[in-house]
C-alpha atoms as a PDB file:
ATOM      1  CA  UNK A   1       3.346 -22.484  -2.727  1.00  0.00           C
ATOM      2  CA  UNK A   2       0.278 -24.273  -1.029  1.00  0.00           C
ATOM      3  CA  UNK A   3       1.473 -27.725  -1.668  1.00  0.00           C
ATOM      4  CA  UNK A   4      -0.791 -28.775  -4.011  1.00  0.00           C
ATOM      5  CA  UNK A   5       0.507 -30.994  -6.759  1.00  0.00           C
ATOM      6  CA  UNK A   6       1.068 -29.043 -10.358  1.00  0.00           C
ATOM      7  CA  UNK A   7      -1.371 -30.893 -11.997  1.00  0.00           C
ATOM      8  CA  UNK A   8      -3.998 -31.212  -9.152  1.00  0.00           C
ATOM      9  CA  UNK A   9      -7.017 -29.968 -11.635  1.00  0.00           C
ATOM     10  CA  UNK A  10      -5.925 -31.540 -14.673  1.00  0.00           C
ATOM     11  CA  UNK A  11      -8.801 -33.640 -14.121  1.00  0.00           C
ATOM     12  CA  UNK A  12     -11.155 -30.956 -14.974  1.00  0.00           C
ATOM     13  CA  UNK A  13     -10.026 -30.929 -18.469  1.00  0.00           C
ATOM     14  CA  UNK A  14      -9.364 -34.349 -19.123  1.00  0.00           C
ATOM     15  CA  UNK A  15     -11.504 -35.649 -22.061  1.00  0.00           C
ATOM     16  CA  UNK A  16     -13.518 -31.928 -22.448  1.00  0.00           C
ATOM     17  CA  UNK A  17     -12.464 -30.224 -25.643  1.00  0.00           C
ATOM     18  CA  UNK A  18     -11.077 -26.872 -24.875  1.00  0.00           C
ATOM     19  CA  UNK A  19     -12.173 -23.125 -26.093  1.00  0.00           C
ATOM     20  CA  UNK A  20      -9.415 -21.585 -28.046  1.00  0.00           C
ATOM     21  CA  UNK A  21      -9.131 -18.059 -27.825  1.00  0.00           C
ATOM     22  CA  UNK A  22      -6.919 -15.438 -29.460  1.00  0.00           C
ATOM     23  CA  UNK A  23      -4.833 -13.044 -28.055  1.00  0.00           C
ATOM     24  CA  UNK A  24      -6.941 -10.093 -26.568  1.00  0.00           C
ATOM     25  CA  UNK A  25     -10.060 -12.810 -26.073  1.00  0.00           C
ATOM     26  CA  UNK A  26     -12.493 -11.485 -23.647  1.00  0.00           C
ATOM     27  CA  UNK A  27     -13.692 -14.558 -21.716  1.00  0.00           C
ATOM     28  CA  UNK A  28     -15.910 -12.928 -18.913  1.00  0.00           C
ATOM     29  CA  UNK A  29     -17.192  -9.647 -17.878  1.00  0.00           C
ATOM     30  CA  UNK A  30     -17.618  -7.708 -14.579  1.00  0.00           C
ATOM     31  CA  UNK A  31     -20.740  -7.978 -13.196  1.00  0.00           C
ATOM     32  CA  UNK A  32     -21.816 -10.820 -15.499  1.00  0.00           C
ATOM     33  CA  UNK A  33     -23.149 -13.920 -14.051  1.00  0.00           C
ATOM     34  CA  UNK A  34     -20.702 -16.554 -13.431  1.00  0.00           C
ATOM     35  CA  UNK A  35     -22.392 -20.094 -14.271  1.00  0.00           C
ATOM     36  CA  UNK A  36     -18.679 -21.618 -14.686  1.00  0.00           C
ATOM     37  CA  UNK A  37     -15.255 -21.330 -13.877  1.00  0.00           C
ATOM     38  CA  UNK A  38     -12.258 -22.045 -16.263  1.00  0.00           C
ATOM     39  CA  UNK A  39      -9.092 -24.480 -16.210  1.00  0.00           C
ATOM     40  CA  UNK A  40      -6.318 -22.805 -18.027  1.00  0.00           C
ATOM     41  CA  UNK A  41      -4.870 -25.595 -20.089  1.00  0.00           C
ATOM     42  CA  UNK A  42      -2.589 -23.449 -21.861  1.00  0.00           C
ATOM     43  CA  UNK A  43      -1.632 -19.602 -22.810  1.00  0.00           C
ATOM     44  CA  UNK A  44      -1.865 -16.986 -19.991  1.00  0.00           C
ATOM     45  CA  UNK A  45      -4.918 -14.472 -18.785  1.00  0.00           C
ATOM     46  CA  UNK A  46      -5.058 -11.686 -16.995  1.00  0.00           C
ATOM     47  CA  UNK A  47      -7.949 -10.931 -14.584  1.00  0.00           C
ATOM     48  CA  UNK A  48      -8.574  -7.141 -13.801  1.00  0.00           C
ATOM     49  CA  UNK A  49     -10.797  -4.940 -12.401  1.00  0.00           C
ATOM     50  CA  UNK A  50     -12.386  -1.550 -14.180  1.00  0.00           C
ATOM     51  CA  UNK A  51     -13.875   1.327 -12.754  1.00  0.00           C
ATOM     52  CA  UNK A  52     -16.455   3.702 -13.642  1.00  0.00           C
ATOM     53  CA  UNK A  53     -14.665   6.026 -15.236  1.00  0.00           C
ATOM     54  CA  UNK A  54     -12.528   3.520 -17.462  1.00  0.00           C
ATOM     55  CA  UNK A  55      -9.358   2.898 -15.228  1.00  0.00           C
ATOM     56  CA  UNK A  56      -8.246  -0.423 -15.045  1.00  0.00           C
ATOM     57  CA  UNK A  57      -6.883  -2.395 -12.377  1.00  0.00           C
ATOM     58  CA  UNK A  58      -5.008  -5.922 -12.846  1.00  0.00           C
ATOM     59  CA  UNK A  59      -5.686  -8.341 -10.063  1.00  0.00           C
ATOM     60  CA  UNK A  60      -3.505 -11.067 -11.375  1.00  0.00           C
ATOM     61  CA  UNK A  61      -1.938 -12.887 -14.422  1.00  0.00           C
ATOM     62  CA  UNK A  62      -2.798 -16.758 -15.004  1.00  0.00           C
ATOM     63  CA  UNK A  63      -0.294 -19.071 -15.864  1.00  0.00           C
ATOM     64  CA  UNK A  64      -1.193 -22.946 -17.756  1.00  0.00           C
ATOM     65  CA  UNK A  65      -2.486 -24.823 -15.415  1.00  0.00           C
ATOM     66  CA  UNK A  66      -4.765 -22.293 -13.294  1.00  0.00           C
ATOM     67  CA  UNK A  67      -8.071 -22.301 -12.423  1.00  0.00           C
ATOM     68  CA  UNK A  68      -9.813 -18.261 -12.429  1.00  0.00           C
ATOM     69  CA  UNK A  69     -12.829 -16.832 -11.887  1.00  0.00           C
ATOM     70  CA  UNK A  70     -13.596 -19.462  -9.315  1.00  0.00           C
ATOM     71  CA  UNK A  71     -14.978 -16.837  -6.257  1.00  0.00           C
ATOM     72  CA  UNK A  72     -17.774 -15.255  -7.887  1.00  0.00           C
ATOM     73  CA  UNK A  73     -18.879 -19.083  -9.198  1.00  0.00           C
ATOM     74  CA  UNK A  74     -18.927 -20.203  -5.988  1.00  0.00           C
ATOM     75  CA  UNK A  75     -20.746 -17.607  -4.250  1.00  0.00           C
ATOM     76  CA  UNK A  76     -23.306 -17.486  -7.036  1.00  0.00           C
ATOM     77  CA  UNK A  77     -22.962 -13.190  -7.067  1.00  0.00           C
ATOM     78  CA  UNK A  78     -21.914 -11.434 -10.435  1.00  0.00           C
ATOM     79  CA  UNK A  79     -18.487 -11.227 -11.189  1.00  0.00           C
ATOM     80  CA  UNK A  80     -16.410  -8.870  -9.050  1.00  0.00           C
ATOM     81  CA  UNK A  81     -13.590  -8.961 -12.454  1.00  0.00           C
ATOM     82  CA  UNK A  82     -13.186  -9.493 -16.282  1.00  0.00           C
ATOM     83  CA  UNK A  83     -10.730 -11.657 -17.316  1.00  0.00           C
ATOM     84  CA  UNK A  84      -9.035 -11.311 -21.055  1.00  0.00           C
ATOM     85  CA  UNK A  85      -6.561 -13.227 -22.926  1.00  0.00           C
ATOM     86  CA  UNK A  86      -3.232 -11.959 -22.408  1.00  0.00           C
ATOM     87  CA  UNK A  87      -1.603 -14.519 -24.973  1.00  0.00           C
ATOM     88  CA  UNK A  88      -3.738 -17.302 -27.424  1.00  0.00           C
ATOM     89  CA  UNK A  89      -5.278 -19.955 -24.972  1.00  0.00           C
ATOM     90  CA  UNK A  90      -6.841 -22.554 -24.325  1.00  0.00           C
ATOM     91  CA  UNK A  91      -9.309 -22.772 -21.591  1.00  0.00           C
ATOM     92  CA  UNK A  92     -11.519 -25.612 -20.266  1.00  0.00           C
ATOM     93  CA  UNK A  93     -15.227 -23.966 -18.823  1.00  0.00           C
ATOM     94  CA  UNK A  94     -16.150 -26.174 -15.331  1.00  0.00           C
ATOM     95  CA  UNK A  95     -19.789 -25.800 -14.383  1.00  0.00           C
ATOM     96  CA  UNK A  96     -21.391 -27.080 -11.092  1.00  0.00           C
ATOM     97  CA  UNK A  97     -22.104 -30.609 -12.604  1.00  0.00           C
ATOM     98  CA  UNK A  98     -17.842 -31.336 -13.341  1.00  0.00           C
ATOM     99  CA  UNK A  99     -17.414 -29.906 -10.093  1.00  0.00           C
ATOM    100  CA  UNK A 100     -19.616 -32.389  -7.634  1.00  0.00           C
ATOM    101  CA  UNK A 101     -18.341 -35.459 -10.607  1.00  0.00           C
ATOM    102  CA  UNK A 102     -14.775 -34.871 -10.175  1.00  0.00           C
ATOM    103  CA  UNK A 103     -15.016 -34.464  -6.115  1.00  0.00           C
ATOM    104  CA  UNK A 104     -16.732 -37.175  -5.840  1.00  0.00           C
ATOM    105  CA  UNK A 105     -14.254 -39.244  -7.730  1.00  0.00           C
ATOM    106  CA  UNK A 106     -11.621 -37.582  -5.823  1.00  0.00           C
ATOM    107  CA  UNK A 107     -12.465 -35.744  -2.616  1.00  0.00           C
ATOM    108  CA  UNK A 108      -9.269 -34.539  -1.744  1.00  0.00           C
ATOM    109  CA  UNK A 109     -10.085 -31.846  -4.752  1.00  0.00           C
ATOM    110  CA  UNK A 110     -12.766 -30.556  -2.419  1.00  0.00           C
ATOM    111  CA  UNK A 111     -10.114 -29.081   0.305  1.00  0.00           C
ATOM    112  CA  UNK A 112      -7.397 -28.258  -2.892  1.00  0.00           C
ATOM    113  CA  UNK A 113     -10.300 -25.921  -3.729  1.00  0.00           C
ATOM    114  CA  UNK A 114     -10.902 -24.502  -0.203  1.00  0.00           C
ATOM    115  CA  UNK A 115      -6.979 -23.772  -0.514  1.00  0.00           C
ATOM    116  CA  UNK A 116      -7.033 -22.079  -3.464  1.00  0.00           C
ATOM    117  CA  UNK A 117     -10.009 -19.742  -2.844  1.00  0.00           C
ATOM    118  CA  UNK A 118      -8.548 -19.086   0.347  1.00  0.00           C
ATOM    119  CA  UNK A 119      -4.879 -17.961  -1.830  1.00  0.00           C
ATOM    120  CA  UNK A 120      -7.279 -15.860  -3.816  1.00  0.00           C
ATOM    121  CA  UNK A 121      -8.582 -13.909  -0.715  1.00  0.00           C
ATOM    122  CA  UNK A 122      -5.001 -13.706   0.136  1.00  0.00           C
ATOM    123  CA  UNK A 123      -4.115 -11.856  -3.057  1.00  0.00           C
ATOM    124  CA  UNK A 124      -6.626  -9.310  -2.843  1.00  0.00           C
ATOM    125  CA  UNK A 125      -5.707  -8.745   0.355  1.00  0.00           C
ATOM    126  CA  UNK A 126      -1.807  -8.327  -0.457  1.00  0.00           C
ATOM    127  CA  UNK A 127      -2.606  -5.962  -3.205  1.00  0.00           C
ATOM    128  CA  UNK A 128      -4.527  -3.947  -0.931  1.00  0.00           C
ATOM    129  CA  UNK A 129      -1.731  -3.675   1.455  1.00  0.00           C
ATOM    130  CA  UNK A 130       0.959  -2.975  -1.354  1.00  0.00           C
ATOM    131  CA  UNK A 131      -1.058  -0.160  -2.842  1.00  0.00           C
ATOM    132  CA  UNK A 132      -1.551   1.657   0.346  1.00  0.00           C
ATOM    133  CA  UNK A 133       1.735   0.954   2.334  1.00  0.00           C
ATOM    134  CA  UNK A 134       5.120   0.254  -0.259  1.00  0.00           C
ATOM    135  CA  UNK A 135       6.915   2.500  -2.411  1.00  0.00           C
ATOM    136  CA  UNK A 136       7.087   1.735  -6.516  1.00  0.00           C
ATOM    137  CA  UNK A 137      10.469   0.373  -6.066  1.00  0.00           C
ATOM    138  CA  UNK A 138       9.116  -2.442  -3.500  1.00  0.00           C
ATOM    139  CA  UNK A 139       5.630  -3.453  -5.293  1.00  0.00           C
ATOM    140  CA  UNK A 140       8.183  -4.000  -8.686  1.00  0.00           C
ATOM    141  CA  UNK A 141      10.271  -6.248  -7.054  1.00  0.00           C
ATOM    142  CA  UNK A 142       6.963  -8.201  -5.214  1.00  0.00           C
ATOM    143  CA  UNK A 143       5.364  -8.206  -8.512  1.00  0.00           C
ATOM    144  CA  UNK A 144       8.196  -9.909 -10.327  1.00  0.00           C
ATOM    145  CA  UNK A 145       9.338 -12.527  -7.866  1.00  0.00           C
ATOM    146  CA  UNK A 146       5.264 -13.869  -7.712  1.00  0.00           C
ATOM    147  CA  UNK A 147       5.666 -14.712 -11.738  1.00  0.00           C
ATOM    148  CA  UNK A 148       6.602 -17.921 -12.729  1.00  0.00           C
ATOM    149  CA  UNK A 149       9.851 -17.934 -13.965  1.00  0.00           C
ATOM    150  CA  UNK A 150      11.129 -20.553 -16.250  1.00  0.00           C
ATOM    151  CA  UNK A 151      14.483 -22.785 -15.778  1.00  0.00           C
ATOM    152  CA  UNK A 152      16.350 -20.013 -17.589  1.00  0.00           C
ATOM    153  CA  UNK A 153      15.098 -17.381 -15.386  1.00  0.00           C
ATOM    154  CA  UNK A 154      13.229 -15.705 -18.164  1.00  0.00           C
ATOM    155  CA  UNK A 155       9.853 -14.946 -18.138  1.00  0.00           C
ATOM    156  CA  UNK A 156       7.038 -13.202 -20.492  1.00  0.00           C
ATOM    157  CA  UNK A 157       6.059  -9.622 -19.150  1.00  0.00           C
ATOM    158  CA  UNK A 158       5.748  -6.303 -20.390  1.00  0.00           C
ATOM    159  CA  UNK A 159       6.123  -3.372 -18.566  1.00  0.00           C
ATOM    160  CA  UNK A 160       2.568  -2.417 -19.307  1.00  0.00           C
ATOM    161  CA  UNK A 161       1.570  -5.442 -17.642  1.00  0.00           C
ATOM    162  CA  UNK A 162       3.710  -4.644 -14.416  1.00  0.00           C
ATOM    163  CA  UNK A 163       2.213  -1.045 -14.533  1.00  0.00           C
ATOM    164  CA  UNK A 164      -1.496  -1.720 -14.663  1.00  0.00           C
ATOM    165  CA  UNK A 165      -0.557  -4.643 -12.162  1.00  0.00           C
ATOM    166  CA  UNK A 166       0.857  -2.496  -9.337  1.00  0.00           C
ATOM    167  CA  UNK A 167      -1.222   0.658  -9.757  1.00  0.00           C
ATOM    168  CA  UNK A 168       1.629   2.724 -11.133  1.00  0.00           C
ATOM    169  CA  UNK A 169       3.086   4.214 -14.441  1.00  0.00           C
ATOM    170  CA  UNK A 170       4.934   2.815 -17.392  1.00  0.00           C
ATOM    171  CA  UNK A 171       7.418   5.537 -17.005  1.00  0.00           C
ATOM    172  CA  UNK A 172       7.981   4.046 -13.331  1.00  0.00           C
ATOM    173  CA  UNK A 173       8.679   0.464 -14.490  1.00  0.00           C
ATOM    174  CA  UNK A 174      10.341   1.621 -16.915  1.00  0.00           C
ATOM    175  CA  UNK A 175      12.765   3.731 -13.979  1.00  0.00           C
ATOM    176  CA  UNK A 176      12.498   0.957 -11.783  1.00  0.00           C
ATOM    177  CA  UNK A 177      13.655  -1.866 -13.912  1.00  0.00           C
ATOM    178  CA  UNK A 178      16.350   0.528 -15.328  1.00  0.00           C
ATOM    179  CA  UNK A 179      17.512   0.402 -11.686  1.00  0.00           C
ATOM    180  CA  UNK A 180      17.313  -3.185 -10.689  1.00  0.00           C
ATOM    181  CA  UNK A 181      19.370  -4.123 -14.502  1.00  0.00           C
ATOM    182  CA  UNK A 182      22.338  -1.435 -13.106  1.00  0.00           C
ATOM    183  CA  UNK A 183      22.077  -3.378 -10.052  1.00  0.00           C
ATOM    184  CA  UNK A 184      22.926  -6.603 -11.728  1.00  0.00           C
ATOM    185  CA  UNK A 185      19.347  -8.259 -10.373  1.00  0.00           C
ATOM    186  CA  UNK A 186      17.624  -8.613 -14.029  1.00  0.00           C
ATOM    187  CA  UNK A 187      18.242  -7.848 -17.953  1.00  0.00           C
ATOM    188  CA  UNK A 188      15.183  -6.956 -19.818  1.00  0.00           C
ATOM    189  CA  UNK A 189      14.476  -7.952 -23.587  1.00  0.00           C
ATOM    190  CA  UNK A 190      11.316  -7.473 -26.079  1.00  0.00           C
ATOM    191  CA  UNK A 191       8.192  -8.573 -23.631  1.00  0.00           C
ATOM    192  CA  UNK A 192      10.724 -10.711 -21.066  1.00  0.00           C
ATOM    193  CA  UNK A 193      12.534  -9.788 -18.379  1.00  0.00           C
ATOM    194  CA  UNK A 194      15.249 -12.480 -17.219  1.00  0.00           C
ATOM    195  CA  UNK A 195      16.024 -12.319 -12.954  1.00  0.00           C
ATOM    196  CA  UNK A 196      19.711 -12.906 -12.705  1.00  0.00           C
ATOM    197  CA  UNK A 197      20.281 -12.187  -9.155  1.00  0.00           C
ATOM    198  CA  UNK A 198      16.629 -13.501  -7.721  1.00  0.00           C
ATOM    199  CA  UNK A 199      18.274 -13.667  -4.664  1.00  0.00           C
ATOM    200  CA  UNK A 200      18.959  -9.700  -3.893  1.00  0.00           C
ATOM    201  CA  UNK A 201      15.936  -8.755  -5.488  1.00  0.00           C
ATOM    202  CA  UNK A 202      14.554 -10.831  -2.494  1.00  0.00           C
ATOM    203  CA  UNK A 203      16.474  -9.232   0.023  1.00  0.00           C
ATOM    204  CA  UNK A 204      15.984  -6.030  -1.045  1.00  0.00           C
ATOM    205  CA  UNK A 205      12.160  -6.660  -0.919  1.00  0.00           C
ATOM    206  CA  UNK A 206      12.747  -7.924   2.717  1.00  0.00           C
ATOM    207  CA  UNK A 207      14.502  -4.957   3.878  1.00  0.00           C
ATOM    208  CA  UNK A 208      12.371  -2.645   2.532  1.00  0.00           C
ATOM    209  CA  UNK A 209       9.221  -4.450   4.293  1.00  0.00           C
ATOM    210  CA  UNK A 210      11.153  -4.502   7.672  1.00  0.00           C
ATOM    211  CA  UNK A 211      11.419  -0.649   7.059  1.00  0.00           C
ATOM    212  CA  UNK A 212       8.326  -0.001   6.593  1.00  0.00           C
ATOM    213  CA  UNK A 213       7.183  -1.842   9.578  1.00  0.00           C
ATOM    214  CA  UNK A 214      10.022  -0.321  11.792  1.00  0.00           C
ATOM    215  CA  UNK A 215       8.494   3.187  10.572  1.00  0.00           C
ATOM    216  CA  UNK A 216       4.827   1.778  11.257  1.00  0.00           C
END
């Protein structure tokens, strides 16, 4: 998606000795200082926001090789998320001295990164937008087709996960996907959901975004 090669921050964790964490690991807090950033070398994490009254919010999902909670490091201010191990993992914890080593080794990592926080602004600012302007039916289909599917088309996801990702209840996954199966674009399973027609779930979420815009 930005052109960067899949194993553009391997670097980061070559040699280091990762932190294993269990499932349900809670690697960094909201509003904690962030004197590091991680390299996902395997597992998946979910990032999320809480407010004051306990609701939470997920921003986004990491998948192995990721780097997260690379904004708030960079602009030295407390941490604007929490991030917690969705599945066991193991991450790699890059502090400002691996960062100015490995650029200046390679200093075509220095405008990877300025691509990459600049995709993170860019996801914020897309969930924004699909909370305030698109229907259930629509931020479902989004959601799904930014996972990472594998060669089979399968992919690990609950519909918790979807829920807390889009802003919206279990009960309307749970209708949605119902929907999308009868339309022959997905079969669901324990945790996984497998797209079988990627290609209509596409089009649908085109359509509905031209819509929107025609009703705008």
């Amino acid at each position: 998606e930005l052109g960067l090669p899949p194993d553009i921050w391997r670097s980061f964790a070559s040699g280091r000795a990762p932190v294993r964490c269990p499932e349900g690991y809670l690697i960094y807090l909201q509003e904690a200082e962030a004197t590091c950033f991680y390299y996902l070398k395997s597992g998946r994490v979910k990032s999320f926001i809480q407010s004051k009254d306990g609701n939470e919010h997920v921003l986004n999902i990491y998948e192995e090789g990721s780097l997260f909670g690379e904004a708030s490091f960079f602009d030295e201010l407390p941490r604007v998320s929490s991030a917690i191990a969705v599945t066991p993992c193991e991450i790699v914890p890059i502090d400002r001295e691996m960062v100015y080593s490995e650029i200046a080794k390679d200093p075509k990592l220095a405008m990877a990164m300025l691509k990459y926080l600049a995709r993170t602004v860019r996801i914020m600012s897309s969930h924004v937008d699909d909370m305030a302007f698109h229907p259930a039916d629509w931020r479902v289909g989004r959601y799904l087709l930014s996972l990472s599917f594998a060669a089979d088309g399968s992919v690990s996801c609950t519909q918790d996960e979807i829920a807390d990702s889009i802003s919206t209840s279990r009960v309307t996954v749970s209708r949605v996907l119902r929907d999308f199966a009868k339309r022959g674009w997905l079969t669901t399973g324990y945790r996984s959901i497998v797209l079988t027609n990627r290609r209509e779930l596409e089009l649908f979420c085109q359509m509905e975004s031209n819509d929107d815009a025609a009703g705008k």
